[in-house]
PDB file of N, CA and C in Angstrom:
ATOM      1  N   UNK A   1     100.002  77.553-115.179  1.00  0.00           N
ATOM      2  CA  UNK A   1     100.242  76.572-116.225  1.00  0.00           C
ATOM      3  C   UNK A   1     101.264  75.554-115.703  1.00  0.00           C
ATOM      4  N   UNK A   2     100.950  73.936-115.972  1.00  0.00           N
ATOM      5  CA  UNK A   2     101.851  73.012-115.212  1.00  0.00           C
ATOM      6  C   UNK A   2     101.901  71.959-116.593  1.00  0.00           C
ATOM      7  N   UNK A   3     103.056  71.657-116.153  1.00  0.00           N
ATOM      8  CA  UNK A   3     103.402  70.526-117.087  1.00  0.00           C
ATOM      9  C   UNK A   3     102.614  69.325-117.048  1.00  0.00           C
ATOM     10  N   UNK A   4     102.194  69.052-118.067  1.00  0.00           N
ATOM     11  CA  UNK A   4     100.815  67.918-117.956  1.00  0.00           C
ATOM     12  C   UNK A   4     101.575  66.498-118.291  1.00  0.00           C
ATOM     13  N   UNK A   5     100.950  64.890-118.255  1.00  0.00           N
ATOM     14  CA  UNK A   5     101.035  63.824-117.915  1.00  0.00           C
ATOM     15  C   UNK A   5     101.667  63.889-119.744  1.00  0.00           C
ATOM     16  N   UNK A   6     100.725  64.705-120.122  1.00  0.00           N
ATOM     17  CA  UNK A   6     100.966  64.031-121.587  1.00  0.00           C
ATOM     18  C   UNK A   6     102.174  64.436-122.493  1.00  0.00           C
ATOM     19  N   UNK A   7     102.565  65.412-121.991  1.00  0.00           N
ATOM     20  CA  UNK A   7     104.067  66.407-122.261  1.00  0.00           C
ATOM     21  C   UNK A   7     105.157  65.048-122.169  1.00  0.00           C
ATOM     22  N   UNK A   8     105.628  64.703-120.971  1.00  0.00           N
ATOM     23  CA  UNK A   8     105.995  63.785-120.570  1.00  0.00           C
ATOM     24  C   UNK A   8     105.992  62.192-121.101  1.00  0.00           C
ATOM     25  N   UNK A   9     104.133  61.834-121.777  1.00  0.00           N
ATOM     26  CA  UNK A   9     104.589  60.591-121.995  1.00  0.00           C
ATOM     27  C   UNK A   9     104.974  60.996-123.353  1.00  0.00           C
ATOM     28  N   UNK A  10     104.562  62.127-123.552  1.00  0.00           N
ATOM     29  CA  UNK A  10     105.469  62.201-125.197  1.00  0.00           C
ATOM     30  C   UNK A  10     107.130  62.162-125.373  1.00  0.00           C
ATOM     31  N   UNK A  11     107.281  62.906-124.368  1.00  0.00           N
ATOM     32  CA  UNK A  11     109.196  63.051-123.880  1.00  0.00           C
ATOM     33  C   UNK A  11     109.336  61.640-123.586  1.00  0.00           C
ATOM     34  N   UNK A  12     109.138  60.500-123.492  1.00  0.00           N
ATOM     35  CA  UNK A  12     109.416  59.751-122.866  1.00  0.00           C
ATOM     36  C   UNK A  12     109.366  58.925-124.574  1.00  0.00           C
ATOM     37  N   UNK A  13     108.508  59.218-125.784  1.00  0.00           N
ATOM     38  CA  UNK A  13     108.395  58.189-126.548  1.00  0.00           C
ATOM     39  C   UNK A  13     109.576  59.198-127.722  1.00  0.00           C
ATOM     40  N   UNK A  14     110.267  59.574-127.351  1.00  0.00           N
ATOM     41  CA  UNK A  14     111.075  60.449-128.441  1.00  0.00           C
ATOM     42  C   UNK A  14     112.489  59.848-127.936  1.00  0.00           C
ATOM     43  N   UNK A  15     113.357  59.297-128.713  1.00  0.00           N
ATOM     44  CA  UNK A  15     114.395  58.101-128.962  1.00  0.00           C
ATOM     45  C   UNK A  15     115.414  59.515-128.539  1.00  0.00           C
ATOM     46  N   UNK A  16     115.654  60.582-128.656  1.00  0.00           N
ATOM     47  CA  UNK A  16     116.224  61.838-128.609  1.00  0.00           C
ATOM     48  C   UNK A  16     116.079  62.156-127.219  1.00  0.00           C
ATOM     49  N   UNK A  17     115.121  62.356-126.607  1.00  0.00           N
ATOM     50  CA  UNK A  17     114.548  63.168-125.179  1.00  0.00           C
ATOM     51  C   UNK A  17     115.336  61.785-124.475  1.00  0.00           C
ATOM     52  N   UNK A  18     114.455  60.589-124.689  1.00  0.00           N
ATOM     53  CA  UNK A  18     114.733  59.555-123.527  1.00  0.00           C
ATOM     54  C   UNK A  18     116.207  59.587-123.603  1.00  0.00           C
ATOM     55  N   UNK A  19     117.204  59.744-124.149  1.00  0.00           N
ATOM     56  CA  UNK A  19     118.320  58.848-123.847  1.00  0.00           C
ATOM     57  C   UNK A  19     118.734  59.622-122.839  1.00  0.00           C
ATOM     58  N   UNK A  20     118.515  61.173-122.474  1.00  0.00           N
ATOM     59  CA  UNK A  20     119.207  62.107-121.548  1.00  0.00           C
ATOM     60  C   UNK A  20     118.714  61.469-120.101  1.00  0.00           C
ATOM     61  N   UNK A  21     120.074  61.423-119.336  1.00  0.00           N
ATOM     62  CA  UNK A  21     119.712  61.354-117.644  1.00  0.00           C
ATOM     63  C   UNK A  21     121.082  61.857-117.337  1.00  0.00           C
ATOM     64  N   UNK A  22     120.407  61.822-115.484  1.00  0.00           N
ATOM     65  CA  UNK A  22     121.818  62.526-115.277  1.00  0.00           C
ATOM     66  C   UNK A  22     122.297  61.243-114.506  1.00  0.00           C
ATOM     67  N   UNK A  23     123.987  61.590-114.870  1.00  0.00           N
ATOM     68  CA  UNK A  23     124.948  60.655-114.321  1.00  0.00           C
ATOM     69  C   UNK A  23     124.933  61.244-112.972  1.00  0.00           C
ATOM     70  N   UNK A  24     126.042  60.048-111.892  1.00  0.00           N
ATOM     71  CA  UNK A  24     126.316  60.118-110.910  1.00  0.00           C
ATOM     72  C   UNK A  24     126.720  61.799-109.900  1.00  0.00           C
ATOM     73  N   UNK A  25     127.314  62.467-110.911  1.00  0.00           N
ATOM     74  CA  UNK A  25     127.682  63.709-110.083  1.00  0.00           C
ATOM     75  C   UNK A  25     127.067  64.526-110.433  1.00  0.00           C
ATOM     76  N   UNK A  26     126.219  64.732-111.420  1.00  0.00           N
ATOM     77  CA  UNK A  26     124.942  65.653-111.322  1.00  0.00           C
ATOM     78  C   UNK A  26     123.458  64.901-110.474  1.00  0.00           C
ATOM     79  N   UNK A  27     123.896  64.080-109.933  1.00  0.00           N
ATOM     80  CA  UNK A  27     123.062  63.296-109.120  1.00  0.00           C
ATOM     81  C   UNK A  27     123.051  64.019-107.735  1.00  0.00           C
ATOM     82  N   UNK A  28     124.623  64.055-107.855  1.00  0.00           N
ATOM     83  CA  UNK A  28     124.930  64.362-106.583  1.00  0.00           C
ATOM     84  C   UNK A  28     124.661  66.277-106.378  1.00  0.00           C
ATOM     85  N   UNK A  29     124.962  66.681-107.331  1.00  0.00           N
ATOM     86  CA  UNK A  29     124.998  67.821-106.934  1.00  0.00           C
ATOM     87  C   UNK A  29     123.647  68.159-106.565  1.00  0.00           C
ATOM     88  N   UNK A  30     122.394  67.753-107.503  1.00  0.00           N
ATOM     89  CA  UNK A  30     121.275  67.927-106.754  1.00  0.00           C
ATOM     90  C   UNK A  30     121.119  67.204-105.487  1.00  0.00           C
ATOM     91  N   UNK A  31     121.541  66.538-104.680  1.00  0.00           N
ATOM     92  CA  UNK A  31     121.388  66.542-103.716  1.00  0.00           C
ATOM     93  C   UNK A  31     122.001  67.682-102.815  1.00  0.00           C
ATOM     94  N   UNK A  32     123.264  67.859-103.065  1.00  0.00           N
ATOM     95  CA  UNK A  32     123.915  69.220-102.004  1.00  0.00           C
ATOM     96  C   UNK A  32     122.989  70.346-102.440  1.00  0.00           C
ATOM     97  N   UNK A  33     122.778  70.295-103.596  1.00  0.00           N
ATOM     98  CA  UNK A  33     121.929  72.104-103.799  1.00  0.00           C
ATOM     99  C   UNK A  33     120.367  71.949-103.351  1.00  0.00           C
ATOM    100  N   UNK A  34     119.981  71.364-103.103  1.00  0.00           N
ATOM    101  CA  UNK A  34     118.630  70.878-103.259  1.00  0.00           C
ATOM    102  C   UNK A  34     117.779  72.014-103.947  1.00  0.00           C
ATOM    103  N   UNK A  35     116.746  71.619-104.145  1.00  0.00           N
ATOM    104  CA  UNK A  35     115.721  71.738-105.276  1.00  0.00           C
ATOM    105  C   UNK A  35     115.387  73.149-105.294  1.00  0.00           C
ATOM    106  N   UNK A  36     115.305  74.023-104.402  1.00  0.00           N
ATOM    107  CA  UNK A  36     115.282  75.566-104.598  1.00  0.00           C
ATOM    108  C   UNK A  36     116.307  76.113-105.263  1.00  0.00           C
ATOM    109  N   UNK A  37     117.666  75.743-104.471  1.00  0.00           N
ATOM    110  CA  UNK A  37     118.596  75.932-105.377  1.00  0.00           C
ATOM    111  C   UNK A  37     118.654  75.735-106.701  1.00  0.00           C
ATOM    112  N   UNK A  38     118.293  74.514-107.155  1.00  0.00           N
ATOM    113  CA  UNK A  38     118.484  74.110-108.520  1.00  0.00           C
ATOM    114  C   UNK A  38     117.108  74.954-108.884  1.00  0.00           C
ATOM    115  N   UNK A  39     116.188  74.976-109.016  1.00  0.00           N
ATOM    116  CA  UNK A  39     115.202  75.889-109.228  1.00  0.00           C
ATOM    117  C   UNK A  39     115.828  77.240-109.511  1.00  0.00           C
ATOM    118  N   UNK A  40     116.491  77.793-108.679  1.00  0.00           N
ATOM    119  CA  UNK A  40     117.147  79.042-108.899  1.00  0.00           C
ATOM    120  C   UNK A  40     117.805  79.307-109.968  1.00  0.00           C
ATOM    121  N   UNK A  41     118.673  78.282-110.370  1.00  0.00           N
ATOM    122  CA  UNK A  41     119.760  77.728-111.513  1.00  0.00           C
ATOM    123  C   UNK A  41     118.727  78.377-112.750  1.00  0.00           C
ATOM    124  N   UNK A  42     117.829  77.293-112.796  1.00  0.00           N
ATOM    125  CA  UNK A  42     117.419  76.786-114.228  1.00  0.00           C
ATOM    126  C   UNK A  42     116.389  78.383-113.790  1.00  0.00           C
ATOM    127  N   UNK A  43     115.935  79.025-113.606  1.00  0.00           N
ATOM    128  CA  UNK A  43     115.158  80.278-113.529  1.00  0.00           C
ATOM    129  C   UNK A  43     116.299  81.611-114.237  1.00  0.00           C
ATOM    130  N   UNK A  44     117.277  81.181-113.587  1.00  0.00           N
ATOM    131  CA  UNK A  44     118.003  82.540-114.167  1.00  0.00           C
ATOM    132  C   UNK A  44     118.512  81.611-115.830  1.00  0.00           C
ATOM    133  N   UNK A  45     119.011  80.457-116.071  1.00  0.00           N
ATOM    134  CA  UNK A  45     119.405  80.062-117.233  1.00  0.00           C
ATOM    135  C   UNK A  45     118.258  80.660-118.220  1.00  0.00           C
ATOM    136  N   UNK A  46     116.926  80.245-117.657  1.00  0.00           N
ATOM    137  CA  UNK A  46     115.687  80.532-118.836  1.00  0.00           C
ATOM    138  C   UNK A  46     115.871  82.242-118.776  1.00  0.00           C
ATOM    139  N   UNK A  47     115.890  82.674-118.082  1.00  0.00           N
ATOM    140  CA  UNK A  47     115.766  83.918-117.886  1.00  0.00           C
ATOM    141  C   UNK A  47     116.987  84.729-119.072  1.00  0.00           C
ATOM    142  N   UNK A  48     118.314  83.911-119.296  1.00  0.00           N
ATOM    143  CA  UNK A  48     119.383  84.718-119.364  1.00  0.00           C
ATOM    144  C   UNK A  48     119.673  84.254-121.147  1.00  0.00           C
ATOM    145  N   UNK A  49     118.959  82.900-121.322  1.00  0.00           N
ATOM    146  CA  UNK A  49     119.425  81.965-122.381  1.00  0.00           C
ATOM    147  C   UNK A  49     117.911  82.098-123.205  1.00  0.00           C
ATOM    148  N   UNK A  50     116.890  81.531-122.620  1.00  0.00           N
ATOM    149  CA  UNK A  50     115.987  81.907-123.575  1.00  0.00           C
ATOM    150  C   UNK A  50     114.781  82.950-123.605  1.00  0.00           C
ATOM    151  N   UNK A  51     114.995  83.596-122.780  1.00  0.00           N
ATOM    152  CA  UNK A  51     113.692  84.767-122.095  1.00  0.00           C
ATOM    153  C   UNK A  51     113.591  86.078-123.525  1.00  0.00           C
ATOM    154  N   UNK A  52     114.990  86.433-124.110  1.00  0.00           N
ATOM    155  CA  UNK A  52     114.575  86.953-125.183  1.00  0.00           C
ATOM    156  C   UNK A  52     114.300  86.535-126.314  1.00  0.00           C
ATOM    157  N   UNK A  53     113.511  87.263-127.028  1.00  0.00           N
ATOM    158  CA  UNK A  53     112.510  87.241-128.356  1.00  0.00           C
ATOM    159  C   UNK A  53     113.525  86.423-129.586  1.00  0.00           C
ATOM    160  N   UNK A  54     115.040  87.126-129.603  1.00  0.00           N
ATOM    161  CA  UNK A  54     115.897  86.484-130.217  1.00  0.00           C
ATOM    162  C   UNK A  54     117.131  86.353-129.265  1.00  0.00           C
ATOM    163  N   UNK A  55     116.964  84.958-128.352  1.00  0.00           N
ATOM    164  CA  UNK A  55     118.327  84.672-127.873  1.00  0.00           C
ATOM    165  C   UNK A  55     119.683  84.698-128.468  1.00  0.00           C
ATOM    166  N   UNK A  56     121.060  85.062-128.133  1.00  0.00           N
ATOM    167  CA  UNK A  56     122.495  84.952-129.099  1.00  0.00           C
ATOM    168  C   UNK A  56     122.256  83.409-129.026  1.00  0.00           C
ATOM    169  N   UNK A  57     123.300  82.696-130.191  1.00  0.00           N
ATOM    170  CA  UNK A  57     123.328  81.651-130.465  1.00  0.00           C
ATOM    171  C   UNK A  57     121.761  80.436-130.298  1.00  0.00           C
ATOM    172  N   UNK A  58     120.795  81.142-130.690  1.00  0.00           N
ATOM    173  CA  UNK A  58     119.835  80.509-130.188  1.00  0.00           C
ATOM    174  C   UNK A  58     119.996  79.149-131.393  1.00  0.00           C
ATOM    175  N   UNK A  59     119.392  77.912-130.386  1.00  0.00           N
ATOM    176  CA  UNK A  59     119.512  76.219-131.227  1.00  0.00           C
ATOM    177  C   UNK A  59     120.772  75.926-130.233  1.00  0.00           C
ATOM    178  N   UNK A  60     122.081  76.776-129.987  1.00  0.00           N
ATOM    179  CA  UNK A  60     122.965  76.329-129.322  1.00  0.00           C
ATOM    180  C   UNK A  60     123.471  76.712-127.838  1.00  0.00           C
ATOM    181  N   UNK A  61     122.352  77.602-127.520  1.00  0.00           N
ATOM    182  CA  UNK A  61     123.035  78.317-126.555  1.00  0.00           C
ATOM    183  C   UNK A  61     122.286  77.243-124.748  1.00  0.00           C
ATOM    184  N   UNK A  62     122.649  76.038-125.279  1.00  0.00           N
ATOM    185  CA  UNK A  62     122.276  75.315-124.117  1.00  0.00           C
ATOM    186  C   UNK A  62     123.140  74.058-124.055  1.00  0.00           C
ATOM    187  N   UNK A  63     124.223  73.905-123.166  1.00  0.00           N
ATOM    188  CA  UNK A  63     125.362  72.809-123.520  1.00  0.00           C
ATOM    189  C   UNK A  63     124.840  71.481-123.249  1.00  0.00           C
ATOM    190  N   UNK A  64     125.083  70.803-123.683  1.00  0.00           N
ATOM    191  CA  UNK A  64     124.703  68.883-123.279  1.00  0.00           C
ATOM    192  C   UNK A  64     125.202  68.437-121.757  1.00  0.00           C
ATOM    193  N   UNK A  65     125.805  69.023-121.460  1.00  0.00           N
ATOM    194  CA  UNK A  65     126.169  69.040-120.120  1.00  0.00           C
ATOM    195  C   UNK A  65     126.917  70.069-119.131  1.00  0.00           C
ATOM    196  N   UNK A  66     127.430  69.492-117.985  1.00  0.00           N
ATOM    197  CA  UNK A  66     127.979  71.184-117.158  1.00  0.00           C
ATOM    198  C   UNK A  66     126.879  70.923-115.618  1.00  0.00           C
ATOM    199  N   UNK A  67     125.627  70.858-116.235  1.00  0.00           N
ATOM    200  CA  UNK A  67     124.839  70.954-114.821  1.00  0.00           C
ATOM    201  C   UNK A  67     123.377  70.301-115.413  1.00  0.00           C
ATOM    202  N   UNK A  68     122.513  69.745-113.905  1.00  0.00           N
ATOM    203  CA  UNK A  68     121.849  68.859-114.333  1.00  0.00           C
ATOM    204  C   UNK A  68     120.521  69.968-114.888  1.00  0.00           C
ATOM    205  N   UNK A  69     120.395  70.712-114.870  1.00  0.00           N
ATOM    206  CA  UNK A  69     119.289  71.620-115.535  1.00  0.00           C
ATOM    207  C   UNK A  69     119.763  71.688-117.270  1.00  0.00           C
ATOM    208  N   UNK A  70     120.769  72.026-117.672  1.00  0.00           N
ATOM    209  CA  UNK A  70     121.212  71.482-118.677  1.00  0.00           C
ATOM    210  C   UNK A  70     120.457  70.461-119.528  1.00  0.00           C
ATOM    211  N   UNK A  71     120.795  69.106-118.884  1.00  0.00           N
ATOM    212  CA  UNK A  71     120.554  67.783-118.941  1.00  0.00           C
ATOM    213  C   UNK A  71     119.095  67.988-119.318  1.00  0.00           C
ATOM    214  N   UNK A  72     118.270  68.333-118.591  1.00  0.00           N
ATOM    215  CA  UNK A  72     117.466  68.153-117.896  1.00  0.00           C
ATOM    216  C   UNK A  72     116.494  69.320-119.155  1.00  0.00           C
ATOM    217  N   UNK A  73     117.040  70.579-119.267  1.00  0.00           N
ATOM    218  CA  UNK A  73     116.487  70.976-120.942  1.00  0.00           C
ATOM    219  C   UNK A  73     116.402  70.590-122.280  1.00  0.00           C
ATOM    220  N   UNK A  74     117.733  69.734-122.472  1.00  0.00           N
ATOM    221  CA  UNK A  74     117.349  68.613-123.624  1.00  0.00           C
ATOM    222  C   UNK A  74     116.414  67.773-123.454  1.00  0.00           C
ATOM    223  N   UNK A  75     116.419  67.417-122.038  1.00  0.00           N
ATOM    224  CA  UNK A  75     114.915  66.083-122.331  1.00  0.00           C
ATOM    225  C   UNK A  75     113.731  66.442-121.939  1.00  0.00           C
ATOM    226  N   UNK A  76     113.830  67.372-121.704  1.00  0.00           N
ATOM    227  CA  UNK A  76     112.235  68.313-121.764  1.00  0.00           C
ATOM    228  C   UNK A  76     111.946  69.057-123.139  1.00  0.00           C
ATOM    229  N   UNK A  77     113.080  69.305-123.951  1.00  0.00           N
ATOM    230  CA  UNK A  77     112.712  70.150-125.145  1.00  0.00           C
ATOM    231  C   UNK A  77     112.574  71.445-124.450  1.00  0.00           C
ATOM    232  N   UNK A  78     113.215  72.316-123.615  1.00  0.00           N
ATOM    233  CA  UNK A  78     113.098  73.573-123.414  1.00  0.00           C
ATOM    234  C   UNK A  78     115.007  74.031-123.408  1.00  0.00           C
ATOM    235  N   UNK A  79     115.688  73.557-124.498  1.00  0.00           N
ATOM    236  CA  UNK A  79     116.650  73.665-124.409  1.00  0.00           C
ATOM    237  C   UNK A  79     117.028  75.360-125.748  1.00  0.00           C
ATOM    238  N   UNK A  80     115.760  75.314-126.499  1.00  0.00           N
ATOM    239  CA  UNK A  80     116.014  76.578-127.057  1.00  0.00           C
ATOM    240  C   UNK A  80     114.612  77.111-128.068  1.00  0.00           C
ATOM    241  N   UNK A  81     114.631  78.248-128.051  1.00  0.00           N
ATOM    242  CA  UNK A  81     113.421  78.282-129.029  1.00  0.00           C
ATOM    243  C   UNK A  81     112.772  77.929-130.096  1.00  0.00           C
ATOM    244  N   UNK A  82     113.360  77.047-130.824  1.00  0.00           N
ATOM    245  CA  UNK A  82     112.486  76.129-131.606  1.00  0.00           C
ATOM    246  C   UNK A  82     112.146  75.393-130.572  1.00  0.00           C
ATOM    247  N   UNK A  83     112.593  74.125-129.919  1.00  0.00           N
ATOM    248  CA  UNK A  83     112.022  72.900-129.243  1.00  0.00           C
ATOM    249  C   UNK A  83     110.534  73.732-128.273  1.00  0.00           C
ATOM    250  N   UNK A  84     110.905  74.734-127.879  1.00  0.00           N
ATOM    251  CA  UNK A  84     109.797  75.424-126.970  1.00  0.00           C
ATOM    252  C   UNK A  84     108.664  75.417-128.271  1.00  0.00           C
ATOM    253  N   UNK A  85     108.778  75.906-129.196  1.00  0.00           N
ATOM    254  CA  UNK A  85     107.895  76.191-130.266  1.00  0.00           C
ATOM    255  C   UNK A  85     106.815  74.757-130.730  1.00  0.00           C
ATOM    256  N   UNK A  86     108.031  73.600-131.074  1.00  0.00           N
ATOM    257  CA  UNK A  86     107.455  72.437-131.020  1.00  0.00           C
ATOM    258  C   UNK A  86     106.996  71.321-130.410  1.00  0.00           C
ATOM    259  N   UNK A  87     107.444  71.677-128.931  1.00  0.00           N
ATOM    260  CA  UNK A  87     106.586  70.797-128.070  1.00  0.00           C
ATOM    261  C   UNK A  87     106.195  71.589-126.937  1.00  0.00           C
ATOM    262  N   UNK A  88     106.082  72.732-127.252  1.00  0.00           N
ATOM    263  CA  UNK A  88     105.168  73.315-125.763  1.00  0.00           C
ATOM    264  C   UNK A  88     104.386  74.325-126.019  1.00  0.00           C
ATOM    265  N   UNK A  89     104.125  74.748-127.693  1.00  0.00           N
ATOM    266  CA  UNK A  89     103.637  75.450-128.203  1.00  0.00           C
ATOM    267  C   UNK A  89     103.494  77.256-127.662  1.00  0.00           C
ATOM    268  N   UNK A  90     105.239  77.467-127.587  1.00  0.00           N
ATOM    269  CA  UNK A  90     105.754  78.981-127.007  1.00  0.00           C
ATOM    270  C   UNK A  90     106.057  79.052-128.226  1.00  0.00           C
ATOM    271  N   UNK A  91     105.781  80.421-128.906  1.00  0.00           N
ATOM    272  CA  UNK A  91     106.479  80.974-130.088  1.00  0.00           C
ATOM    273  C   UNK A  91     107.432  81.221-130.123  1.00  0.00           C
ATOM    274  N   UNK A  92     108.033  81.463-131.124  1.00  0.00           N
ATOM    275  CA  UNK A  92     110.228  81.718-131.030  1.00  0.00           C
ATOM    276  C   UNK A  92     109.662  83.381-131.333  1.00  0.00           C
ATOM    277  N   UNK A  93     110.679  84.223-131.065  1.00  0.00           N
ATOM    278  CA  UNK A  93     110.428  85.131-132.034  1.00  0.00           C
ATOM    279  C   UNK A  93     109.869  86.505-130.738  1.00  0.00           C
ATOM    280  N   UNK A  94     109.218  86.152-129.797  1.00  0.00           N
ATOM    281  CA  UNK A  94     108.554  86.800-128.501  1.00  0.00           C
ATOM    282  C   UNK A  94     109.250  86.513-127.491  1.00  0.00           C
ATOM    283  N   UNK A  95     109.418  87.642-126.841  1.00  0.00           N
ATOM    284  CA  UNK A  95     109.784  87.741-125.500  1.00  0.00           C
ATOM    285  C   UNK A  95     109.629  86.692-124.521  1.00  0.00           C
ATOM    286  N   UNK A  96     109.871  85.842-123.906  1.00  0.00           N
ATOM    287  CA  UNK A  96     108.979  84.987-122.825  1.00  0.00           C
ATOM    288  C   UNK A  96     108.438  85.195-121.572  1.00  0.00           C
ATOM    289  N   UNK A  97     107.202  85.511-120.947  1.00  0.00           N
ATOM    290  CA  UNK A  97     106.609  86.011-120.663  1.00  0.00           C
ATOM    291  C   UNK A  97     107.083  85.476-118.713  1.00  0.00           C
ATOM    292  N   UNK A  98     106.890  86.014-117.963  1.00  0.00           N
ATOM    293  CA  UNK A  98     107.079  85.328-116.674  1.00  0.00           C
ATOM    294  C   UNK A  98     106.095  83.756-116.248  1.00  0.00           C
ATOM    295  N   UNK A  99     105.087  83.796-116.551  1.00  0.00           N
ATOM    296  CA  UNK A  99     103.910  83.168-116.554  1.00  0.00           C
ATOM    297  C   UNK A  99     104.862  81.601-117.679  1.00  0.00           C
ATOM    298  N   UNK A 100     105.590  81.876-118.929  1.00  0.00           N
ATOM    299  CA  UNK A 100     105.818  81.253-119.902  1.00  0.00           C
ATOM    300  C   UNK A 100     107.115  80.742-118.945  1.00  0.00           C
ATOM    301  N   UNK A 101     108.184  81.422-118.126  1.00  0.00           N
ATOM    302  CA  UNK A 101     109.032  81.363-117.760  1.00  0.00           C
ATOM    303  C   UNK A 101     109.003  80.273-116.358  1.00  0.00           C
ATOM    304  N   UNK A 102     108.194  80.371-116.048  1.00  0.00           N
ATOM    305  CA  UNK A 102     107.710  79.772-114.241  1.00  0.00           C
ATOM    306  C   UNK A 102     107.333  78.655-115.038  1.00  0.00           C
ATOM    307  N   UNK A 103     106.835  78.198-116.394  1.00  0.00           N
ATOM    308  CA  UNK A 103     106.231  76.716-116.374  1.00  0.00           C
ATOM    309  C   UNK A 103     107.335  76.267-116.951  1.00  0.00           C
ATOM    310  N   UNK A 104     108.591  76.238-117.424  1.00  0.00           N
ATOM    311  CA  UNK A 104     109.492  75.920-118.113  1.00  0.00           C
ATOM    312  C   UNK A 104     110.236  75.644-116.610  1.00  0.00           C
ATOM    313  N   UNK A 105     110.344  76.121-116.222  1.00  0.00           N
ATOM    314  CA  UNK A 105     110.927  75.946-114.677  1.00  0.00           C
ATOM    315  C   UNK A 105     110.785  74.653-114.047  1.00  0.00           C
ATOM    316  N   UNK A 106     108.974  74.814-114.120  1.00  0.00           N
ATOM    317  CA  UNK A 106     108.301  73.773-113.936  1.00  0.00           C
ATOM    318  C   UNK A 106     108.587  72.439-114.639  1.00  0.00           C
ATOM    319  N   UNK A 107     108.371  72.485-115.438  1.00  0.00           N
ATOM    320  CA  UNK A 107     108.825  71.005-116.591  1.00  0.00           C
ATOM    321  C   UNK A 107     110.184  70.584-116.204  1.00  0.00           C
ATOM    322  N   UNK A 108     111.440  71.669-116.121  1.00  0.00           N
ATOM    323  CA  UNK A 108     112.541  70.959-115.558  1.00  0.00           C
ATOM    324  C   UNK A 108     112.578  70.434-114.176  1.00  0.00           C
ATOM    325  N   UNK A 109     111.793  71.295-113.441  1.00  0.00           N
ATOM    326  CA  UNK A 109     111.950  70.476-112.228  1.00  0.00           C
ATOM    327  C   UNK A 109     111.101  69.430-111.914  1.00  0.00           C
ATOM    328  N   UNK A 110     109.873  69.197-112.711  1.00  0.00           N
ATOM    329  CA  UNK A 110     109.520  67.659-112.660  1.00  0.00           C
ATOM    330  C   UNK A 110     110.536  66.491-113.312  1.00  0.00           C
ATOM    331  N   UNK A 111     110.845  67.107-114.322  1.00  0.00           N
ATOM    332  CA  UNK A 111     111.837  65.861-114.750  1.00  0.00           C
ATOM    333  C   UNK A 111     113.273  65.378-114.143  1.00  0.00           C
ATOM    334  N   UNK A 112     113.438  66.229-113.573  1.00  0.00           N
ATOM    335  CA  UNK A 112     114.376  65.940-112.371  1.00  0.00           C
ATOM    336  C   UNK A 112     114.223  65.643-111.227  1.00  0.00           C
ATOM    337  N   UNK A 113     112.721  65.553-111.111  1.00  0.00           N
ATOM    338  CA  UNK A 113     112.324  64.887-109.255  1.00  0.00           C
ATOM    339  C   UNK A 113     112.109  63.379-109.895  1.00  0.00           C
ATOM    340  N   UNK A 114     111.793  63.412-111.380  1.00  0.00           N
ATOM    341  CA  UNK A 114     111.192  61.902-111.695  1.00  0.00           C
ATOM    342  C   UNK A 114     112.703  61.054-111.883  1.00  0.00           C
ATOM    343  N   UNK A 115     113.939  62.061-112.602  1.00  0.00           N
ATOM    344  CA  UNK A 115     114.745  61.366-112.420  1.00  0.00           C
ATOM    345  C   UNK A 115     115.274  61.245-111.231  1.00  0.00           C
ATOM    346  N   UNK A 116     115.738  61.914-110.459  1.00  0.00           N
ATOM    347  CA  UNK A 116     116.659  61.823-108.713  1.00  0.00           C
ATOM    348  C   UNK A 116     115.484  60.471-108.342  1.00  0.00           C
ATOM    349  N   UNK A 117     114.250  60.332-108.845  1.00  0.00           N
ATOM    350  CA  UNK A 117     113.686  59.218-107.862  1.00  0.00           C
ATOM    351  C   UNK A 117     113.519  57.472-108.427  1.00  0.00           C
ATOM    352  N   UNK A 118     114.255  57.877-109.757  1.00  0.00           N
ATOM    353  CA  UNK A 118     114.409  56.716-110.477  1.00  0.00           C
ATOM    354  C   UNK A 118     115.489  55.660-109.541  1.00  0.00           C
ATOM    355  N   UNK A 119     115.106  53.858-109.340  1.00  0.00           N
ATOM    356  CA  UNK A 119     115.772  53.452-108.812  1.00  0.00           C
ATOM    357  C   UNK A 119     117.058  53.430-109.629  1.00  0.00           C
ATOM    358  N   UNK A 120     118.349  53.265-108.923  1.00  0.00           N
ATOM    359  CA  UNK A 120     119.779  53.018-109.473  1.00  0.00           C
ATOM    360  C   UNK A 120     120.388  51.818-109.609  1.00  0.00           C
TER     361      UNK A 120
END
């Protein structure tokens, strides 16, 4: 399962999703970590933050900033189990499945190759 064209132009027409990018030093840090690394990041975050059925603090348990996967879950809408519910059609309430886990992965790390390649 991969994040499709249309996920995206929808993230892109939501006044909420678009305003998120990353500033200069989460710019940077994906460059020193590069993309496995950061892959790694956002795999254990989903894993640790939303992988159970009922996450603690779930709605909040994803900060606005700190690191660009962060960032990068608000404007994908995989920042907690409702937004998964309403734009990627994952139920709240269930476990998340590895298969569910690897495409959430996915979605952040497209939106972060589309941003790192945005001109500055």
């Amino acid at each position: 399962m991969q994040p499709g064209d249309d996920l995206f132009a929808r993230l892109k027409r939501s006044s909420f999703r678009s305003r998120f990018h990353l500033g200069a030093k989460e710019r940077q840090y994906c460059w020193d970590k590069g993309p496995e690394t950061i892959d790694s990041h956002a795999a254990d975050f989903i894993a640790k933050r939303l992988a159970p059925a009922q996450p603690p603090n779930d709605g909040k348990q994803t900060p606005m900033r700190g690191h660009p996967v962060f960032i990068a879950q608000h404007a994908t809408a995989t920042c907690c189990r409702g937004c998964l519910a309403k734009w990627h059609a994952i139920p709240a309430g269930v476990t998340l499945s590895e298969q569910q886990q690897r495409y959430i992965v996915a979605v952040i790390h497209r939106w972060l190759v589309e941003e790192m390649n945005k001109p500055r």
